[in-house]
C-alpha atoms as a PDB file:
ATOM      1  CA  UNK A   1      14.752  -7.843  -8.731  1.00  0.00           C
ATOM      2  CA  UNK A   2      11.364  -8.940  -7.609  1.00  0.00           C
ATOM      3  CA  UNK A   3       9.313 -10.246 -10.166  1.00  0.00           C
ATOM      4  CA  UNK A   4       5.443 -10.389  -9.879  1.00  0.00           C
ATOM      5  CA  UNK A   5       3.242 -13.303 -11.138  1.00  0.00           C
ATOM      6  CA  UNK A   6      -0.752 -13.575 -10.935  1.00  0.00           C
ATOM      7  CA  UNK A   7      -0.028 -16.165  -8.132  1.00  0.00           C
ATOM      8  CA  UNK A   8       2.443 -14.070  -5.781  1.00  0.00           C
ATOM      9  CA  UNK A   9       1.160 -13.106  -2.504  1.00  0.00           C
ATOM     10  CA  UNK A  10      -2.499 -12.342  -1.706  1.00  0.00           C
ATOM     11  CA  UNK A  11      -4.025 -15.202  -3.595  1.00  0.00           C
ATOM     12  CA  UNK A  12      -7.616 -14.245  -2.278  1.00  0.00           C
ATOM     13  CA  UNK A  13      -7.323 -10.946  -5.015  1.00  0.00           C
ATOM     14  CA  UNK A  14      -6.939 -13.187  -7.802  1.00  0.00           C
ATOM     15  CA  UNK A  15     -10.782 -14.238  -9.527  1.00  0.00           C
ATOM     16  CA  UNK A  16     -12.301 -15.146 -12.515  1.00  0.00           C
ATOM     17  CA  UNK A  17     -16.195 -14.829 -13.296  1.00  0.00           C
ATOM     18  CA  UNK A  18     -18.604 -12.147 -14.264  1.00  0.00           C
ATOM     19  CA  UNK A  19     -18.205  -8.379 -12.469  1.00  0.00           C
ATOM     20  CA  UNK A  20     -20.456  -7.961  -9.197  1.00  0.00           C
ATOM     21  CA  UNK A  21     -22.382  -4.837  -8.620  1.00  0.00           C
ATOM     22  CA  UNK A  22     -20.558  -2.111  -8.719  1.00  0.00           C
ATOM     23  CA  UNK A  23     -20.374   1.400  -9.691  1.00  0.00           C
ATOM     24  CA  UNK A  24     -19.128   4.352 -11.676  1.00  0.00           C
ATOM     25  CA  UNK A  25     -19.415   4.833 -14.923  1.00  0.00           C
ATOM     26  CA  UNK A  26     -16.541   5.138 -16.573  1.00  0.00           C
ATOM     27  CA  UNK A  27     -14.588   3.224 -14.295  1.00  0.00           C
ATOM     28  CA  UNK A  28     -12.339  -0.180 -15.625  1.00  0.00           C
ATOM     29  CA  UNK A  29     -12.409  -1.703 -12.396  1.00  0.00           C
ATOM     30  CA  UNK A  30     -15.862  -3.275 -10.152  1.00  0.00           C
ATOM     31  CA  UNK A  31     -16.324  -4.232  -6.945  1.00  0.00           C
ATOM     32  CA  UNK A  32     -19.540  -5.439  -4.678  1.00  0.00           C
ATOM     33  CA  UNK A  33     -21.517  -2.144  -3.491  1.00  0.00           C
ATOM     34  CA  UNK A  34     -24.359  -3.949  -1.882  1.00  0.00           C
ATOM     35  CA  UNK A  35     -22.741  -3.731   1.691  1.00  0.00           C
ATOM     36  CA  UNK A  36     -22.335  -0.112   1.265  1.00  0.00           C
ATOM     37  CA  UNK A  37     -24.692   2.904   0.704  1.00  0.00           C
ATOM     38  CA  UNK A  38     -23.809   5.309  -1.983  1.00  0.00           C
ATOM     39  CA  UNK A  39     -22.831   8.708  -0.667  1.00  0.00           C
ATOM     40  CA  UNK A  40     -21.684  10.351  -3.642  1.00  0.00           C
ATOM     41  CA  UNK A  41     -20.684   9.050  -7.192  1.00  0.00           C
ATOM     42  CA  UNK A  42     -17.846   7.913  -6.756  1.00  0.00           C
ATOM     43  CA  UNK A  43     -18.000   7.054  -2.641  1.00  0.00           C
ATOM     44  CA  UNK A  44     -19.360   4.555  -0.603  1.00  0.00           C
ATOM     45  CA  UNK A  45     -19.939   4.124   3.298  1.00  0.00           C
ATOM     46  CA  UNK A  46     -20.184   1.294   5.404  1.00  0.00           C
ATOM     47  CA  UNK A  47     -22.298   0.530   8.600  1.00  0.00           C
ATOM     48  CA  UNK A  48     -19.502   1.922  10.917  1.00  0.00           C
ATOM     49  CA  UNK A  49     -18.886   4.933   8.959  1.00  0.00           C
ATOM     50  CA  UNK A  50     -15.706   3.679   6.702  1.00  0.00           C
ATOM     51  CA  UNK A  51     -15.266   4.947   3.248  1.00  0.00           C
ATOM     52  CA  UNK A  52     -14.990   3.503   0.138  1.00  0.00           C
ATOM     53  CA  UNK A  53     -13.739   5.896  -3.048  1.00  0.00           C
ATOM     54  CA  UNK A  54     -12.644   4.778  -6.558  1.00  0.00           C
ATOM     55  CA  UNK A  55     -11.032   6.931  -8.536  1.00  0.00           C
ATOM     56  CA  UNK A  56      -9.541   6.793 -12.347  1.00  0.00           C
ATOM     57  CA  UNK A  57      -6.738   9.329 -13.531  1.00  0.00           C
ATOM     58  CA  UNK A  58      -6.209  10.009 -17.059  1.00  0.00           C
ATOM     59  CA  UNK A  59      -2.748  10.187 -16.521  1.00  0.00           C
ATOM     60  CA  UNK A  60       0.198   8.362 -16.397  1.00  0.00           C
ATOM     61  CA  UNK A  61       0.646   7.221 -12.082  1.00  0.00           C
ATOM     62  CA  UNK A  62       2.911   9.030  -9.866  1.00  0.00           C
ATOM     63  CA  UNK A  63       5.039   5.948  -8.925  1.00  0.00           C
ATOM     64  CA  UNK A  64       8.662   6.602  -7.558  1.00  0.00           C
ATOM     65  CA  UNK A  65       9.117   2.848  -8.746  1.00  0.00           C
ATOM     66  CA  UNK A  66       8.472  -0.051 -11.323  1.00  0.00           C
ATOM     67  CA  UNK A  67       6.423  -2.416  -9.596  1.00  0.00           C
ATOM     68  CA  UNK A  68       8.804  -5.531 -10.402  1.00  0.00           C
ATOM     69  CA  UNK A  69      11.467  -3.544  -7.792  1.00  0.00           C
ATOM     70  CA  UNK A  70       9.569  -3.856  -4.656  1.00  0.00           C
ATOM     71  CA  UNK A  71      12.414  -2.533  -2.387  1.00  0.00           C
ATOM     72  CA  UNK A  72      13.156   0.925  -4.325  1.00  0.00           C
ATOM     73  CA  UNK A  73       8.879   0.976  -4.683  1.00  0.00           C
ATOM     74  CA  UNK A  74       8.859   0.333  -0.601  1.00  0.00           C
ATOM     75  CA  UNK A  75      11.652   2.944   0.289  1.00  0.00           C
ATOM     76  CA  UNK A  76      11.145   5.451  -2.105  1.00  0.00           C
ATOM     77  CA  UNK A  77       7.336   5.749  -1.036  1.00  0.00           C
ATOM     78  CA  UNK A  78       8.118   5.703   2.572  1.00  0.00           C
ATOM     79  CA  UNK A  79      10.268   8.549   2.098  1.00  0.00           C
ATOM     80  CA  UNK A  80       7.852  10.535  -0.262  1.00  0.00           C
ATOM     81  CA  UNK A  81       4.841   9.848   2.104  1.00  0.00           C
ATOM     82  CA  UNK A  82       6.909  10.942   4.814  1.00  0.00           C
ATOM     83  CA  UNK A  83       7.766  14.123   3.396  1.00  0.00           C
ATOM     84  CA  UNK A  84       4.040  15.025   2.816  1.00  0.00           C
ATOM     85  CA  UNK A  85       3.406  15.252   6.878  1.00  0.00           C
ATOM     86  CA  UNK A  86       1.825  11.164   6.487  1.00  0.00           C
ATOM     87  CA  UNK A  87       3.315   7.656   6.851  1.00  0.00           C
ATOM     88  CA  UNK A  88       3.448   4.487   5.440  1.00  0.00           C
ATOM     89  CA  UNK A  89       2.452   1.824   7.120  1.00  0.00           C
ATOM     90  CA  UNK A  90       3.054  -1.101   4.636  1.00  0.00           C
ATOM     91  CA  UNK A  91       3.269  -1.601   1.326  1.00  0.00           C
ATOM     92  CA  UNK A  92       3.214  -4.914  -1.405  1.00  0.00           C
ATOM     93  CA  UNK A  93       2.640  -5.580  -4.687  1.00  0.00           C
ATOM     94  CA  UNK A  94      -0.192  -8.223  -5.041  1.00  0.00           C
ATOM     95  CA  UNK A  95      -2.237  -9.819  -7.650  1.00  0.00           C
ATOM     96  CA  UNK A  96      -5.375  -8.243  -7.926  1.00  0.00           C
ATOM     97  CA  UNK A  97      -7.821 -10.156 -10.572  1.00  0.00           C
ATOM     98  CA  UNK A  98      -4.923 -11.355 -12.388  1.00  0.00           C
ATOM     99  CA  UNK A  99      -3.348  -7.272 -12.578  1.00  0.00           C
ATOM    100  CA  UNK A 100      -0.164  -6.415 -10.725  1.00  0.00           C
ATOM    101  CA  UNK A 101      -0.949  -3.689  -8.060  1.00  0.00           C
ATOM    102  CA  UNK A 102       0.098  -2.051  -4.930  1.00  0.00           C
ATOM    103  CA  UNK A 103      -1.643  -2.463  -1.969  1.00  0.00           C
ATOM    104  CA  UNK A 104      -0.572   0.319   0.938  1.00  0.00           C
ATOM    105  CA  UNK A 105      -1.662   1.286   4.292  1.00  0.00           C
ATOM    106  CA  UNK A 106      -1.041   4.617   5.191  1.00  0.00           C
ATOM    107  CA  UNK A 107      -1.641   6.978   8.334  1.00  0.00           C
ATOM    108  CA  UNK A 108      -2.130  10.793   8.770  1.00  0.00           C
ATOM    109  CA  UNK A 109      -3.374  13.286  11.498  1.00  0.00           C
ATOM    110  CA  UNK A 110      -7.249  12.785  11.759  1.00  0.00           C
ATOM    111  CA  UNK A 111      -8.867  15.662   9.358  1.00  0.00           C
ATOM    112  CA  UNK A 112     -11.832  16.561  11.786  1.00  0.00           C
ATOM    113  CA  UNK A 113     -10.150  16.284  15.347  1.00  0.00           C
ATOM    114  CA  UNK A 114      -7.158  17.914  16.996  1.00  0.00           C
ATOM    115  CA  UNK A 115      -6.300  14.238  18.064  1.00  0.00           C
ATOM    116  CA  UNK A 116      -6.504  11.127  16.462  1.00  0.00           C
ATOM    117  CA  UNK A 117      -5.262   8.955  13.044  1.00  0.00           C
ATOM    118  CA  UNK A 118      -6.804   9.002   9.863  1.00  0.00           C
ATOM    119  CA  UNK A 119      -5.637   5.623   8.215  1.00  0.00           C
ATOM    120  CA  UNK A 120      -6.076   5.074   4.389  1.00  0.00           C
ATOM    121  CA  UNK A 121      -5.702   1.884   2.635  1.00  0.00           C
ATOM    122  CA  UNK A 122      -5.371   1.914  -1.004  1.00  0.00           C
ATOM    123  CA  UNK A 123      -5.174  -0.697  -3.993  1.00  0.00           C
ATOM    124  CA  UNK A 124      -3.836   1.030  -7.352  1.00  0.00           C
ATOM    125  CA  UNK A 125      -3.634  -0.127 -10.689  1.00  0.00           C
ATOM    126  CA  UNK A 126      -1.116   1.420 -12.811  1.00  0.00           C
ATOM    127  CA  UNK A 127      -0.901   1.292 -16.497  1.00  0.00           C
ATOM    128  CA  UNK A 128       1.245   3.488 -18.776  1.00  0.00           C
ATOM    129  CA  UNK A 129      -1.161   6.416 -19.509  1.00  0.00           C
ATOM    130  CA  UNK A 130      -3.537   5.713 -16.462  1.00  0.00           C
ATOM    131  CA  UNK A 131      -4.464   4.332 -13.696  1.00  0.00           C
ATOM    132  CA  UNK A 132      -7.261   2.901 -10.900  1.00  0.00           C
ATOM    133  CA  UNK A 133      -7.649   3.658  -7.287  1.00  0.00           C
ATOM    134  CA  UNK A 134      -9.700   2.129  -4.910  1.00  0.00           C
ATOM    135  CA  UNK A 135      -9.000   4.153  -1.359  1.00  0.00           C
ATOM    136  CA  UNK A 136     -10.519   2.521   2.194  1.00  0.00           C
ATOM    137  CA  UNK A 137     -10.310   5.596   4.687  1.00  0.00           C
ATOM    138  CA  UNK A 138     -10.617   4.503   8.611  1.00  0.00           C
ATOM    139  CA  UNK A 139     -11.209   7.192  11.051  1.00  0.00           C
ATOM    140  CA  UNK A 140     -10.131   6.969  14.603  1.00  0.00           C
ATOM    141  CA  UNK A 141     -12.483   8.126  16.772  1.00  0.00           C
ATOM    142  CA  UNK A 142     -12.892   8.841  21.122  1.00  0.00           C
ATOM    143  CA  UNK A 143     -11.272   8.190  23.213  1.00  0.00           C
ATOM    144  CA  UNK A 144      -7.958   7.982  20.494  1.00  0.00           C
ATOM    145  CA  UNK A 145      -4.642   6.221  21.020  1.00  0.00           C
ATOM    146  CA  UNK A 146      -6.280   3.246  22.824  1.00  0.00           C
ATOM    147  CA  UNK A 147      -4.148   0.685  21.055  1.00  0.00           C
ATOM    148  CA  UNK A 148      -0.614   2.032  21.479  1.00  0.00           C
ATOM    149  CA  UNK A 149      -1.383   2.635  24.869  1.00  0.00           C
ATOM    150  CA  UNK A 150      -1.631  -1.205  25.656  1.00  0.00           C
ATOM    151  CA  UNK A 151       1.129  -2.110  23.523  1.00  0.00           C
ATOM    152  CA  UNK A 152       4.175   0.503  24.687  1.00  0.00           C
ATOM    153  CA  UNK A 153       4.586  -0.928  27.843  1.00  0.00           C
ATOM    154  CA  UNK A 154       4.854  -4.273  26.818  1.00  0.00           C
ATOM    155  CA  UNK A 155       7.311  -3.503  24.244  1.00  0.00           C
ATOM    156  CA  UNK A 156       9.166  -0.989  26.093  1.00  0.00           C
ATOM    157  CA  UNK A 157       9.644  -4.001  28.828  1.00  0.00           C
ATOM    158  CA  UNK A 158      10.849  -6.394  25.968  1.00  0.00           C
ATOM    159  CA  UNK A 159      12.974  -4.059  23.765  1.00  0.00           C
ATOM    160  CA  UNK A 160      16.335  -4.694  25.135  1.00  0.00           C
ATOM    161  CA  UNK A 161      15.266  -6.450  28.893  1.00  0.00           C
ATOM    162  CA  UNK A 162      13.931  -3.201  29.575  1.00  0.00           C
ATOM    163  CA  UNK A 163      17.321  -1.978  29.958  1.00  0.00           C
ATOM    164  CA  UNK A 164      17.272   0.875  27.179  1.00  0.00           C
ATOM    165  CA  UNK A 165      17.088   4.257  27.648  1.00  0.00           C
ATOM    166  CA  UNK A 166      13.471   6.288  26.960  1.00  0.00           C
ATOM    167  CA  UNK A 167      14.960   8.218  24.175  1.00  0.00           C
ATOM    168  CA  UNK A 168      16.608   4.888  22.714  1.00  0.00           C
ATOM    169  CA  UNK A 169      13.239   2.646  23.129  1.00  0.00           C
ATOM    170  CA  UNK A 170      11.475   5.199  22.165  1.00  0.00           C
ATOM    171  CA  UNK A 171      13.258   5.867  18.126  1.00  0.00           C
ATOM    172  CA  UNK A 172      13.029   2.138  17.791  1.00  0.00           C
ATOM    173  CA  UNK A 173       8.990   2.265  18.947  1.00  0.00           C
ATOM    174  CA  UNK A 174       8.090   4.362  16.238  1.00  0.00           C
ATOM    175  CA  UNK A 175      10.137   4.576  13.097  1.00  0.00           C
ATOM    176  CA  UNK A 176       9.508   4.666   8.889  1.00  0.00           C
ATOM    177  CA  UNK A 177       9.738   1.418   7.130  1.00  0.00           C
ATOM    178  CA  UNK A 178      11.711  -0.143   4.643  1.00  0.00           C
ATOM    179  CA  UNK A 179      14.408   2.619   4.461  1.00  0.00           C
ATOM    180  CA  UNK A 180      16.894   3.936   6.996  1.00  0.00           C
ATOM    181  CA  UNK A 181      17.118   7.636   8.272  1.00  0.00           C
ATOM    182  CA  UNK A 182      13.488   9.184   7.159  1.00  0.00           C
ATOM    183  CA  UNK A 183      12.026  11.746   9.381  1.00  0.00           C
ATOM    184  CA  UNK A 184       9.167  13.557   9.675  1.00  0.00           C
ATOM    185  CA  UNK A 185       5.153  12.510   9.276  1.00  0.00           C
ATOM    186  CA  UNK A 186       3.922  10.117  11.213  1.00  0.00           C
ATOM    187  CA  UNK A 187       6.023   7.266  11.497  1.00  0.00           C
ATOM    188  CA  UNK A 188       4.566   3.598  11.842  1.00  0.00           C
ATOM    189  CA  UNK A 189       4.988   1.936  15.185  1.00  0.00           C
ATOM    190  CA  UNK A 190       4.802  -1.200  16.284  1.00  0.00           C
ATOM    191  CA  UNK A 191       1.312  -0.404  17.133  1.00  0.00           C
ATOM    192  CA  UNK A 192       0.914  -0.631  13.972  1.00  0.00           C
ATOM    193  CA  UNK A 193       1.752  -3.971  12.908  1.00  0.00           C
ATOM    194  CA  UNK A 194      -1.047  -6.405  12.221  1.00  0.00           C
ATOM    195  CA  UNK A 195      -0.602  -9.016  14.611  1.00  0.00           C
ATOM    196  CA  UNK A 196      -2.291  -6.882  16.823  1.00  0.00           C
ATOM    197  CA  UNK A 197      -5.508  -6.479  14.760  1.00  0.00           C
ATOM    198  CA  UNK A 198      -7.415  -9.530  16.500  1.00  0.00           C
ATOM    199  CA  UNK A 199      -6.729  -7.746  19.839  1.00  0.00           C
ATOM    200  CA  UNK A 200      -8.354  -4.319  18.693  1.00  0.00           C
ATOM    201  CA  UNK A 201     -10.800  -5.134  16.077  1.00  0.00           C
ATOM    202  CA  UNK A 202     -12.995  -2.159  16.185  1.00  0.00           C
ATOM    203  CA  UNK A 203      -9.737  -0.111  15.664  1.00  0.00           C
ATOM    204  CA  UNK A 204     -10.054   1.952  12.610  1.00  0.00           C
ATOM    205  CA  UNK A 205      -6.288   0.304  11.092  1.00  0.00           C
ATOM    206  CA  UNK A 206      -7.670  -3.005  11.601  1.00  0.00           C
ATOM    207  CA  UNK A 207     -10.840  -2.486  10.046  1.00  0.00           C
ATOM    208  CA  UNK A 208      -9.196  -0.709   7.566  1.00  0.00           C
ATOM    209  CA  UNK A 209      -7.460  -3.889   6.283  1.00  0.00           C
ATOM    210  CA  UNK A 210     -10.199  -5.891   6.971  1.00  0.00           C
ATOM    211  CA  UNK A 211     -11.789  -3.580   4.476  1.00  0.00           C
ATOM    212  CA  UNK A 212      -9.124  -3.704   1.929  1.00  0.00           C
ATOM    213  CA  UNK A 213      -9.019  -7.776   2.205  1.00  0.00           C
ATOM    214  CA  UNK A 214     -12.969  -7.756   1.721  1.00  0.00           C
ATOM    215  CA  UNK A 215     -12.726  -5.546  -1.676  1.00  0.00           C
ATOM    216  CA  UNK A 216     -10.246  -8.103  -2.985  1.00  0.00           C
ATOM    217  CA  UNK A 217     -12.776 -10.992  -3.478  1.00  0.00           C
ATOM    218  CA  UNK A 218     -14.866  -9.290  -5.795  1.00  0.00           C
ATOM    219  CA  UNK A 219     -12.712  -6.187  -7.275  1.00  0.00           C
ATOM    220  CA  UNK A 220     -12.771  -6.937 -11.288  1.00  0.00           C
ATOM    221  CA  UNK A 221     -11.095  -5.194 -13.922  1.00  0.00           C
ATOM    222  CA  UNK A 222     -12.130  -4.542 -17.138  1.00  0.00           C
ATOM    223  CA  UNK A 223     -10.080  -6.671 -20.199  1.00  0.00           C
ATOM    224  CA  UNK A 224      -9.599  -3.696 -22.476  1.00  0.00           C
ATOM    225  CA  UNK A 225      -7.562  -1.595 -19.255  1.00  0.00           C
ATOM    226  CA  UNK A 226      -5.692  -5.162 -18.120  1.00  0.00           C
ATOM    227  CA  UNK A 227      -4.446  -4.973 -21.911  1.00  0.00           C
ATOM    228  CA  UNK A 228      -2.965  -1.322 -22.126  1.00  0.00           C
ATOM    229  CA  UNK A 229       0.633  -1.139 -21.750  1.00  0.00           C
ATOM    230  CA  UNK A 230       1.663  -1.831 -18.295  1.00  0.00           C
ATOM    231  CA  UNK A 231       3.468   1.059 -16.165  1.00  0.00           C
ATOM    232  CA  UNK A 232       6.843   2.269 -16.157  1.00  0.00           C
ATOM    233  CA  UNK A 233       8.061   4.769 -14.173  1.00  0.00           C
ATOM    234  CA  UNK A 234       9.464   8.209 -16.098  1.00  0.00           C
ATOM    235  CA  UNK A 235      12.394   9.848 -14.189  1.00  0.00           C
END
């Protein structure tokens, strides 16, 4: 059973100090705006066109998972986000101004383009009745598939001495995390994995978690939400 403290993992999200500027109304949670120009009330865009959005339901989250069992949280999303035509990139439960929450990347067909990857990076703050998001959405633009096109070849010459079949390199180039046997969506490949970020920087997954990292220095959260009942999951 994994078991979360304010110190696990992702020690840049953890702050003390008075809220930055931020905005909604409404809203338990801040985070510095002044890089971004206000689009709409709740949305914010940077210079190259990525979006910020925070969001607060009134409701209690739609986690398949406690967040203390990462696996089962990992797995059960990756299936879920599978089955809605999408994939999960990564997921992991961080600290996030002394809160437990999950921090995921996840990928989709591009909603303007008959080509291309939307990706969307999301912190979310569950508590029993409620909860926070604060989505990053990265849009890949022309000409699209740039990065897995310089990485195949390199892995399809490593994976197995180059000896494997297409079909067989191919299932293990592109495949679901954290949970055996899920099909459908768009599965994560090894594309995908962030090593490659400093290679293609301008690529909208890495700035998407360059984005997401940014937000986590000054994201605060209000004391009266950090002392509701923390979330459990109702099956």
């Amino acid at each position: 059973m994994h078991q979360w403290s304010p110190h696990h993992q992702y020690q840049h999200g953890y702050h003390q100090g008075p809220p930055p500027p931020a905005g909604l109304a409404g809203t338990p949670v801040w985070f510095d705006t002044r890089p971004f120009q206000q689009v709409k009330e709740n949305v914010w865009v940077d210079a190259a066109g990525d979006a910020v959005v925070l969001d607060r339901f009134d409701m209690a989250p739609n986690l398949p998972a406690p967040l203390e069992d990462v696996a089962a949280l990992r797995a059960r999303t990756s299936a879920n986000t599978a089955q809605a035509g999408m994939g999960l990139v990564d997921l992991d439960v961080i600290g996030l101004d002394g809160m437990a929450a999950i921090r995921q990347m996840v990928k989709g067909d591009h909603p303007h383009q008959e080509r291309g990857t939307a990706y969307l990076g999301t912190y979310t703050i569950p508590r029993v009745g409620s909860s926070v998001v604060v989505k990053v959405q990265c849009l890949e633009g022309q000409p699209t598939g740039v990065r897995e096109a310089s990485v195949l070849p390199g892995f399809l010459q490593q994976y197995r001495g180059g000896q494997a079949s297409p079909e067989e390199a191919m299932a293990a180039w592109a495949q679901h995390p954290y949970a055996y046997g899920i099909t459908g969506g768009v599965p994560r490949n090894h594309a995908d994995d962030p090593a490659w970020d400093p290679h293609f920087p301008d690529h909208p997954l890495s700035r998407a978690r360059r984005l997401l990292g940014s937000l986590a220095y000054s994201i605060r959260i209000d004391a009266a939400f950090k002392a509701q009942p923390a979330f459990w999951p109702r099956y």
